[in-house]
Protein backbone atom coordinates (compact mmCIF):
# COMPACT_ATOMS: atom_id res chain seq x y z
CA UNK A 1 -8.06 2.81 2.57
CA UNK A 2 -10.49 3.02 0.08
CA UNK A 3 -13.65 0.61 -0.21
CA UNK A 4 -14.02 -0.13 -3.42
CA UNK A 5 -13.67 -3.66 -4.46
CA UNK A 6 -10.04 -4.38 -6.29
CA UNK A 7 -10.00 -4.92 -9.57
CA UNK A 8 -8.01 -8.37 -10.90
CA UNK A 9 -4.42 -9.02 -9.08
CA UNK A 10 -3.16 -9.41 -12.44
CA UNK A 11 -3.71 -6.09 -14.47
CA UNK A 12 -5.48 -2.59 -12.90
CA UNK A 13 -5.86 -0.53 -15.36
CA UNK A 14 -4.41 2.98 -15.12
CA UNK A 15 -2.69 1.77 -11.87
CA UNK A 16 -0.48 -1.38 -11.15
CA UNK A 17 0.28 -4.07 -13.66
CA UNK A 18 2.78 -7.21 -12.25
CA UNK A 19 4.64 -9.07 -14.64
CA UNK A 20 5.60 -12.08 -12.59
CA UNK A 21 7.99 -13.50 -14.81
CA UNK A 22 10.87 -10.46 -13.86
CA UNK A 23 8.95 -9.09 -10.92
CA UNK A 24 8.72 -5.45 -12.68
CA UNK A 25 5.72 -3.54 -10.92
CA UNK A 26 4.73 -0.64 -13.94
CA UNK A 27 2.66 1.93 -12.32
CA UNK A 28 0.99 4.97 -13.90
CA UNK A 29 -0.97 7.83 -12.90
CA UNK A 30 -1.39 11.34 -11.86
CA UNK A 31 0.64 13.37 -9.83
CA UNK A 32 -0.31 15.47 -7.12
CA UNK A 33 2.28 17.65 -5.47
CA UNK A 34 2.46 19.20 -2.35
CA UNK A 35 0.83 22.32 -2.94
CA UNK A 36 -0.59 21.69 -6.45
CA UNK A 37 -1.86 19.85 -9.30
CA UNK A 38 0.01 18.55 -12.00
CA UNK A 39 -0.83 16.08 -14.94
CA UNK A 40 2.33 14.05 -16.20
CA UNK A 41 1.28 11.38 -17.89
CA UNK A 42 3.58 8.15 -16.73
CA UNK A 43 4.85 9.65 -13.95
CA UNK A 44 5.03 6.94 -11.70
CA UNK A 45 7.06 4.23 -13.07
CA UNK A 46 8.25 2.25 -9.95
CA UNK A 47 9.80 -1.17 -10.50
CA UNK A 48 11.45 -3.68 -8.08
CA UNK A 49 14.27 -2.94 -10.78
CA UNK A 50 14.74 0.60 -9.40
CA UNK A 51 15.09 -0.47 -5.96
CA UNK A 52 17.77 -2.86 -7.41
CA UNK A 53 19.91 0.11 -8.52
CA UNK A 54 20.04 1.47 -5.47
CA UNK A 55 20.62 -1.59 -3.72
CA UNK A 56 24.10 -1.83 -6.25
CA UNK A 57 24.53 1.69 -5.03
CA UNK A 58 24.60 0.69 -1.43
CA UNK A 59 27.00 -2.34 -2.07
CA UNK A 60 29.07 -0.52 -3.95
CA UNK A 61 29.43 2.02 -0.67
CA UNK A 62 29.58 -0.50 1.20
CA UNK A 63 32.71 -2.23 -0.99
CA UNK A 64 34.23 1.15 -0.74
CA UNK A 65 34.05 1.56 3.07
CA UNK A 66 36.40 -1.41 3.04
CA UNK A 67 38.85 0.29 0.83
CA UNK A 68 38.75 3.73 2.14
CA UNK A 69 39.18 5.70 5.28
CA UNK A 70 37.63 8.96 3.76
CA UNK A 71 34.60 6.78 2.93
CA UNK A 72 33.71 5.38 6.21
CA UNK A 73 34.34 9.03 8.08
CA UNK A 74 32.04 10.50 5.54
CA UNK A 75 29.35 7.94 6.33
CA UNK A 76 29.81 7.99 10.24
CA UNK A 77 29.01 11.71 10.09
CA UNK A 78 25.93 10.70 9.11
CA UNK A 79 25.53 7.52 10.95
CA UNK A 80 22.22 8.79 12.85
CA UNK A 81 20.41 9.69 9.49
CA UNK A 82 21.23 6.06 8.01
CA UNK A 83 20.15 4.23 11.08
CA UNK A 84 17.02 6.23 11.53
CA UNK A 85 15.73 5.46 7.86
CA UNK A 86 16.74 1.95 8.35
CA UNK A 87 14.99 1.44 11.41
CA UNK A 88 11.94 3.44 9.20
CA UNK A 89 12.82 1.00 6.18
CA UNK A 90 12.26 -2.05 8.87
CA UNK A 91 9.03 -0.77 10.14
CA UNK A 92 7.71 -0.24 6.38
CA UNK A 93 8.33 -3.37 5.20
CA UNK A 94 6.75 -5.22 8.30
CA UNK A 95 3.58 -3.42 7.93
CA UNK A 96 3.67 -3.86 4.03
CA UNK A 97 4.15 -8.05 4.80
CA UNK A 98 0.78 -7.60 7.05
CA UNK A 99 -0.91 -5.85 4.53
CA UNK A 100 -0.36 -8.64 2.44
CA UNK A 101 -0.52 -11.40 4.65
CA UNK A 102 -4.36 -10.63 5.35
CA UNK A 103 -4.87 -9.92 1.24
CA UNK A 104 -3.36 -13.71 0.65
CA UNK A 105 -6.13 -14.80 3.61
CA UNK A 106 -8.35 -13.49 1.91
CA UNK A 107 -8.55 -14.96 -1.22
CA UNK A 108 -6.23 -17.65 -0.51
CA UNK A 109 -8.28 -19.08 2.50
CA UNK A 110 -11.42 -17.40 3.44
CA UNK A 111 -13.12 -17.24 0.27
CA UNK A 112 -12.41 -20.92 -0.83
CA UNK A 113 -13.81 -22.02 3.32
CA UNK A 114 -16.90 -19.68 2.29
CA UNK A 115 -17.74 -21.81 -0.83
CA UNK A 116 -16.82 -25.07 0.61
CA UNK A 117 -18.85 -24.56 3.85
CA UNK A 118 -22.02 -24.64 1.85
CA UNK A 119 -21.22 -28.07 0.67
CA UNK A 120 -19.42 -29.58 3.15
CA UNK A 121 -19.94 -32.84 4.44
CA UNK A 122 -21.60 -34.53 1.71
CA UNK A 123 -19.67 -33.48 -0.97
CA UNK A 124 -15.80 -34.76 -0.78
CA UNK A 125 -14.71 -32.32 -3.06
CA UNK A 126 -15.66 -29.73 0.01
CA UNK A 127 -13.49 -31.79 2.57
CA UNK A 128 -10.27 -32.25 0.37
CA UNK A 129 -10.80 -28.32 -0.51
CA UNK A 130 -10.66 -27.90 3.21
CA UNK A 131 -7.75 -29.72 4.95
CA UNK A 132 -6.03 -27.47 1.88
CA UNK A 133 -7.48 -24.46 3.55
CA UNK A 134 -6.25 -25.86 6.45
CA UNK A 135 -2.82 -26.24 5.49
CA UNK A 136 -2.24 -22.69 4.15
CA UNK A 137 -3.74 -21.42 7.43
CA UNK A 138 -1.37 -22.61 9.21
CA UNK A 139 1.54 -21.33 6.89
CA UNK A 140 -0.20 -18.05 7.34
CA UNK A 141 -0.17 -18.59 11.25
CA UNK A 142 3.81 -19.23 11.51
CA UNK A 143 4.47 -16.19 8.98
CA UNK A 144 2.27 -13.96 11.34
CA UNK A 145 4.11 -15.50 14.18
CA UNK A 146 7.89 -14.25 12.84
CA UNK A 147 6.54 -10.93 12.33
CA UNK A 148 4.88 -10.51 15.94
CA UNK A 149 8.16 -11.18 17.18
CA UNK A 150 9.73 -8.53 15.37
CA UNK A 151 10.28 -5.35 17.90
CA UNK A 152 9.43 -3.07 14.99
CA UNK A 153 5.48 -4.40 15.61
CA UNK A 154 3.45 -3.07 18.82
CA UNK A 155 1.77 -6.28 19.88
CA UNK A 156 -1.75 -4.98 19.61
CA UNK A 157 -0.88 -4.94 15.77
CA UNK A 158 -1.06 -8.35 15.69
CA UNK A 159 -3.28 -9.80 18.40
CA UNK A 160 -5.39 -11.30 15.80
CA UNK A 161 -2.96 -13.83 16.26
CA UNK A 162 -5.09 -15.41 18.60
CA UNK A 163 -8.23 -15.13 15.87
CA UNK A 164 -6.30 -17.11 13.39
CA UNK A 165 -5.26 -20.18 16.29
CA UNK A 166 -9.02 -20.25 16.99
CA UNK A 167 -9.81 -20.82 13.58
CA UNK A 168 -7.36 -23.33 12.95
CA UNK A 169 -8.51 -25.10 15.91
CA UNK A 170 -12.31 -24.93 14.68
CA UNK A 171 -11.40 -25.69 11.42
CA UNK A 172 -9.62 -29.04 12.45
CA UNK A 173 -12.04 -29.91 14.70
CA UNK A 174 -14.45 -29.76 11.57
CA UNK A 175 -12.48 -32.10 9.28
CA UNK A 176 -12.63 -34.41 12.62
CA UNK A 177 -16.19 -34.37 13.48
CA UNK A 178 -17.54 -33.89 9.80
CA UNK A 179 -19.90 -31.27 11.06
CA UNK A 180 -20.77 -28.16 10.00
CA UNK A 181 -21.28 -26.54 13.08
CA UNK A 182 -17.95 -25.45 13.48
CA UNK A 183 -17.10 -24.06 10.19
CA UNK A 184 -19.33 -21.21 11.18
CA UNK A 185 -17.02 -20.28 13.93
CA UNK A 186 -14.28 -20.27 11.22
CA UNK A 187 -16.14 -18.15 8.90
CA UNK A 188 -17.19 -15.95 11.43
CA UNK A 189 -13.63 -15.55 13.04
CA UNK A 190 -12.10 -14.45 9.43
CA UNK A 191 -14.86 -12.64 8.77
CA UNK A 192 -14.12 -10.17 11.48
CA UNK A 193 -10.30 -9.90 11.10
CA UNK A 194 -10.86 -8.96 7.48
CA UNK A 195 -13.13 -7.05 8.63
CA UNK A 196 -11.38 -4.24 10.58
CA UNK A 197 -7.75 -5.75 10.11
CA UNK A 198 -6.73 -4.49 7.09
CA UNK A 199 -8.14 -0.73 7.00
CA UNK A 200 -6.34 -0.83 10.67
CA UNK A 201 -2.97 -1.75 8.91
CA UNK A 202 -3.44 -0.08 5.90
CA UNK A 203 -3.39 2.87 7.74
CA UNK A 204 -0.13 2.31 9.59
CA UNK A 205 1.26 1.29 6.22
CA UNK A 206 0.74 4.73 5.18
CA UNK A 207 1.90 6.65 7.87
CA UNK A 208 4.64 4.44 8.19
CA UNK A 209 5.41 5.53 4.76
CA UNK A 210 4.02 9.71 5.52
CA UNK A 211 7.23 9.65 8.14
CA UNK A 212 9.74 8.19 6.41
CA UNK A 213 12.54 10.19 6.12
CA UNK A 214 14.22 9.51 2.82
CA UNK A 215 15.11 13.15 2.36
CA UNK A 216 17.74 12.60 5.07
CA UNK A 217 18.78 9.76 3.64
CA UNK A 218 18.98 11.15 -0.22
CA UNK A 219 20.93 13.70 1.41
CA UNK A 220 23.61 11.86 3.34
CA UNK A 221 24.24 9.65 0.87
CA UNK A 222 24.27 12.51 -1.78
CA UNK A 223 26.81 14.33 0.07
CA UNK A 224 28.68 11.21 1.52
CA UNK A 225 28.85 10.67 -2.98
CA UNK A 226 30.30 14.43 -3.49
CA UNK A 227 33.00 13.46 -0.96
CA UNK A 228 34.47 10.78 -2.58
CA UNK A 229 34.29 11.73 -5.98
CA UNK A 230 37.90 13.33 -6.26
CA UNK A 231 39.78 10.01 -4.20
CA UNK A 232 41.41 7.42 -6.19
CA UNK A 233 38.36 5.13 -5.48
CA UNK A 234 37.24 2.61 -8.17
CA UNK A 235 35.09 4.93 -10.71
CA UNK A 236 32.89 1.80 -11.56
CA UNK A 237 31.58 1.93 -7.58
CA UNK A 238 31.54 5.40 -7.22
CA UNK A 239 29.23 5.61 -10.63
CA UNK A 240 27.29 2.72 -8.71
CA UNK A 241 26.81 4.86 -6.02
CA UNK A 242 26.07 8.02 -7.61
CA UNK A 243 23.33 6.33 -10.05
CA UNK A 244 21.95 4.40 -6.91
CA UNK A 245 21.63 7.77 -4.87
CA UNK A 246 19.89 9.71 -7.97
CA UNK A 247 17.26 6.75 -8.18
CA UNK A 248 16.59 6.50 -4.60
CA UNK A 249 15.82 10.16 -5.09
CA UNK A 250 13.58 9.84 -7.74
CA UNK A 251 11.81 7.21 -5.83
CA UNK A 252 11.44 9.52 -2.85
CA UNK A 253 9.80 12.15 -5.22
CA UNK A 254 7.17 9.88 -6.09
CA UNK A 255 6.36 8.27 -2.63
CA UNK A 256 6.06 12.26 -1.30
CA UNK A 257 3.47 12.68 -4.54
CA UNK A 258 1.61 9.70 -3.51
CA UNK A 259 1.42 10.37 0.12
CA UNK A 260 0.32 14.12 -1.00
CA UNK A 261 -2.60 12.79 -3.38
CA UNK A 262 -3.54 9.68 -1.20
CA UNK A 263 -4.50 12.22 1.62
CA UNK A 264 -6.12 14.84 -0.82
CA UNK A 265 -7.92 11.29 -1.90
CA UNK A 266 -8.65 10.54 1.81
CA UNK A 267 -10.06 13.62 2.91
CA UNK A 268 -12.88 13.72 0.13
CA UNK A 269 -13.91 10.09 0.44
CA UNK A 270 -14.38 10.98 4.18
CA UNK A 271 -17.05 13.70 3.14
CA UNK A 272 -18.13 12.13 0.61
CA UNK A 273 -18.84 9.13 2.75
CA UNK A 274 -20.50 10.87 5.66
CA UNK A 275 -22.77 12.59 2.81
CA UNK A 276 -23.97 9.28 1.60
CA UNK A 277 -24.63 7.98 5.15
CA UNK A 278 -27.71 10.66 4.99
CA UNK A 279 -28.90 10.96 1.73
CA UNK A 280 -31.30 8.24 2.09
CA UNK A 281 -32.97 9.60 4.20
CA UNK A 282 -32.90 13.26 3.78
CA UNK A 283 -31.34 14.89 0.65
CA UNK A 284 -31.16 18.52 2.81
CA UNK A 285 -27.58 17.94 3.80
CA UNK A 286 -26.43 17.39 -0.05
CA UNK A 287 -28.18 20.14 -1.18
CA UNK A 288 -26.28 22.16 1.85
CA UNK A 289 -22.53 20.36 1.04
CA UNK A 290 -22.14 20.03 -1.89
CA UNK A 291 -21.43 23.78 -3.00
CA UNK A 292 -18.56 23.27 -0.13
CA UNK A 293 -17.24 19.96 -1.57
CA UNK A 294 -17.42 19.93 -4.92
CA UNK A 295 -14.66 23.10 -5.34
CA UNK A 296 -12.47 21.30 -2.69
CA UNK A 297 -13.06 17.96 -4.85
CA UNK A 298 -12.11 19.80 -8.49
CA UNK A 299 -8.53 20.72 -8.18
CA UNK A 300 -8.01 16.61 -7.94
CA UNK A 301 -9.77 15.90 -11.63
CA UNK A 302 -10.70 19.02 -13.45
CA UNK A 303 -7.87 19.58 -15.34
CA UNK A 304 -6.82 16.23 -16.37
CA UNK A 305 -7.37 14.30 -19.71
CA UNK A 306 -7.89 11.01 -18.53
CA UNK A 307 -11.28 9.22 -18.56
CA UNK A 308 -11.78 8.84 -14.93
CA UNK A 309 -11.45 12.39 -14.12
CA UNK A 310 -13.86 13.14 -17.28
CA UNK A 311 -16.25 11.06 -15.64
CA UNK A 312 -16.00 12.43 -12.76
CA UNK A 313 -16.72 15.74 -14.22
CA UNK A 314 -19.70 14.33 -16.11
CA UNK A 315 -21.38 13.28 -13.05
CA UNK A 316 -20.30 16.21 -10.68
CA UNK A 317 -22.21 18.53 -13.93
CA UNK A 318 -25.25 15.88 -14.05
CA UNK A 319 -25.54 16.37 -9.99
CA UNK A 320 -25.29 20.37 -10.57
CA UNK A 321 -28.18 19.50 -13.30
CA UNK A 322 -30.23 17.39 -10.29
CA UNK A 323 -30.10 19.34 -7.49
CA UNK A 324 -31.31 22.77 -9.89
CA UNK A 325 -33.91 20.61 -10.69
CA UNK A 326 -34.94 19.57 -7.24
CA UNK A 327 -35.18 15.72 -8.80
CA UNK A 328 -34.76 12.96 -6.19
CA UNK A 329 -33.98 10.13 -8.40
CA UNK A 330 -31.62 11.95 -10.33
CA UNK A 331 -29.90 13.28 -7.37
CA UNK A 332 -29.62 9.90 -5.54
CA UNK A 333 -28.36 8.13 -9.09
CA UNK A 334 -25.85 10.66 -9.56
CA UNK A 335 -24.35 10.91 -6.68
CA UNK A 336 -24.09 7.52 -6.26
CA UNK A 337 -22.25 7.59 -9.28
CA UNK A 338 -19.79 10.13 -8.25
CA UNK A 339 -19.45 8.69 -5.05
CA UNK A 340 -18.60 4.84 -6.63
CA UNK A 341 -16.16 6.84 -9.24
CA UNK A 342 -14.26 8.51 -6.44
CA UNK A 343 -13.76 5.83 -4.47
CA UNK A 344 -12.39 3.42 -7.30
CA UNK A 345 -9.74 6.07 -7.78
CA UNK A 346 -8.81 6.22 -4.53
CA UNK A 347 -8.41 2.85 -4.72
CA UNK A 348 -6.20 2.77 -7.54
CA UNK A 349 -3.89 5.83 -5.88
CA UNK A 350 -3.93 3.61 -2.56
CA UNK A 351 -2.37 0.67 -5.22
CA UNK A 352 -0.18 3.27 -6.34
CA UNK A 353 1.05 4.09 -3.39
CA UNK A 354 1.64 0.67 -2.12
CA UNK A 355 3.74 -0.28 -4.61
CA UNK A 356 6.20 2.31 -4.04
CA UNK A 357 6.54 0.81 -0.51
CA UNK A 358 7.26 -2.75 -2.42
CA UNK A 359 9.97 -1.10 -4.00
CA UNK A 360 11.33 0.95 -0.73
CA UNK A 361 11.17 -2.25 1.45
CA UNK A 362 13.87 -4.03 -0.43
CA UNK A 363 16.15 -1.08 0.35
CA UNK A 364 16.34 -1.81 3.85
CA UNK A 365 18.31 -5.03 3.71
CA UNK A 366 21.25 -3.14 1.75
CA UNK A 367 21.59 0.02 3.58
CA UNK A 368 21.57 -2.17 7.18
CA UNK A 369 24.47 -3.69 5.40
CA UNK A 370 26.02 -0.34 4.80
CA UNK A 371 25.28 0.11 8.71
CA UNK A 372 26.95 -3.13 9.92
CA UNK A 373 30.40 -1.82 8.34
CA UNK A 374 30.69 1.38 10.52
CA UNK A 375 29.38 -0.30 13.59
């Protein structure tokens, strides 16, 4: 997970814009393939609308399993490849609700209990501001509650559990007393869950979504569609199917790009990162690494027209310019640069790739559907 700060929930450039009104998520970017580079301008377009097609194309299987023998033996054959990426699908979309359950306490709790705290208990403003805090902590604290119990979550993934009763404890016992005291406590409590929370979960969001194995899944369904195409099945389901199988594949191209550029992404704001914990204090190990990084870093930006990866260029060519020079400031200032640049795009592919998992996790409920038929 990248560190740079997020840029408004509303619009990210080059990345993720929501449209709340028809919950449409319009994502746009660069893809990386497996084993190369390749610039396609709007390649990603992921919506919740996609996963909607294939949701039809799952409920139209699962109409047809009513209605047909030949249907339901097709799918059985591949019973253990539907079940698998369910239980996958399941696991997904738990981790994605964490993710976003400690983004909403973030700036749906913590930061308004940071401002208030200064002010609070003279100002009344402060303490009505803070039994609302109060009140969405403890909708947060029932939410995390139905997804500890959910078997698809190892326990230790949500032990902060504990962190948020605390708070709400402290927090109450604040409004009570009308002293400060205790709102430290709270602030320190959130402070380290959001801390080391969400990189932890973050990361098991995108392994979670590096396993997954949709290509067994396109596949079974693609060849549980071939089979029924010459029965006397309704065409308008079959077409449902068919279109809902073509999208899902589509949709598993671009989560294997994304997971394929978020660890080329990964791996170079690692180095990058251990460079710049030395660099104040000795600009040897730059001068040593960077001739090693910089051609592993290029294949990601190089070639590609957009401004960030221009930028990118310009400062990788003004650190070339530095270093030649032997200048210290310059050095420092321009790596800096290309270090902030590098991770803000990592950022924005980490975006990228978390909204394909949006539109993956509302698959689940359909195909388990699909599953409860042949049971």
């Amino acid at each position: 997970m990248s560190d740079s700060p997020p840029p408004s929930p509303a619009t990210i450039e080059g990345g993720i814009t929501l449209n709340t009104t028809d919950s449409t998520l319009n994502v746009s970017g660069d893809l990386v393939g497996r084993d190369k580079i390749t610039n396609i301008q709007n390649v990603y377009n992921v919506s919740l609308a996609d996963a909607a097609v294939v949701g039809q194309g799952l409920a139209a299987l699962k109409d047809l399993l009513h209605r047909s023998a030949d249907a339901r033996q097709a799918v059985t054959e591949f019973q253990t490849d539907f079940e698998a990426a369910s239980e996958q699908l399941n696991v997904l979309g738990d981790y994605k609700l964490l993710h976003d359950l400690l983004h909403r306490l973030q700036y749906q709790c913590y930061s308004g209990v940071v401002q208030a705290a200064a002010r609070f208990p003279d100002d009344e403003q402060s303490l009505e501001n803070l039994t609302v805090y109060l009140v969405t902590l403890e909708g947060f604290i029932e939410e995390l509650k139905q997804i500890a119990a959910r078997p698809t979550v190892p326990e230790p993934e949500t032990a902060w559990l504990a962190d948020l009763t605390a708070v709400r404890a402290d927090l109450s016992g604040a409004l009570d007393s009308l002293e400060a005291a205790p709102l430290k406590k709270v602030t320190g409590r959130l402070n380290r869950v959001l801390s080391t929370r969400p990189a932890r979960v973050n990361a098991l969001l995108i392994q979670a979504a590096r396993t997954l194995r949709l290509p067994a899944l396109v596949n079974a369904l693609t060849r549980v569609s071939a089979s029924l195409t010459a029965s006397d099945l309704d065409p308008e389901k079959l077409g449902a199917l068919q279109t809902g199988v073509q999208m899902l594949g589509q949709i598993q191209t671009q989560l294997e790009a994304l997971v394929g550029e978020h660890d080329r992404w990964q791996a170079l704001d690692v180095e990058l990162r251990q460079l710049e914990s030395s660099i104040e204090k000795d600009l040897s190990e730059l001068e040593w690494l960077w001739p090693d990084v910089k051609p592993k870093a290029e294949p990601l930006y190089l070639a590609l027209a957009d401004d960030w990866a221009a930028a990118l260029r310009k400062d990788a060519a003004s650190l070339d310019e530095a270093l030649i020079a032997n200048s210290p400031p310059k050095i420092k200032r321009s790596f800096n640069s290309y270090r902030r640049r590098v991770g803000e795009r990592f950022y924005r592919v980490d975006v990228n790739l978390k909204s394909v998992c949006e539109t993956l996790r509302t698959v689940g409920g359909p195909l388990a559907s699909v599953l409860k038929v042949i049971e």
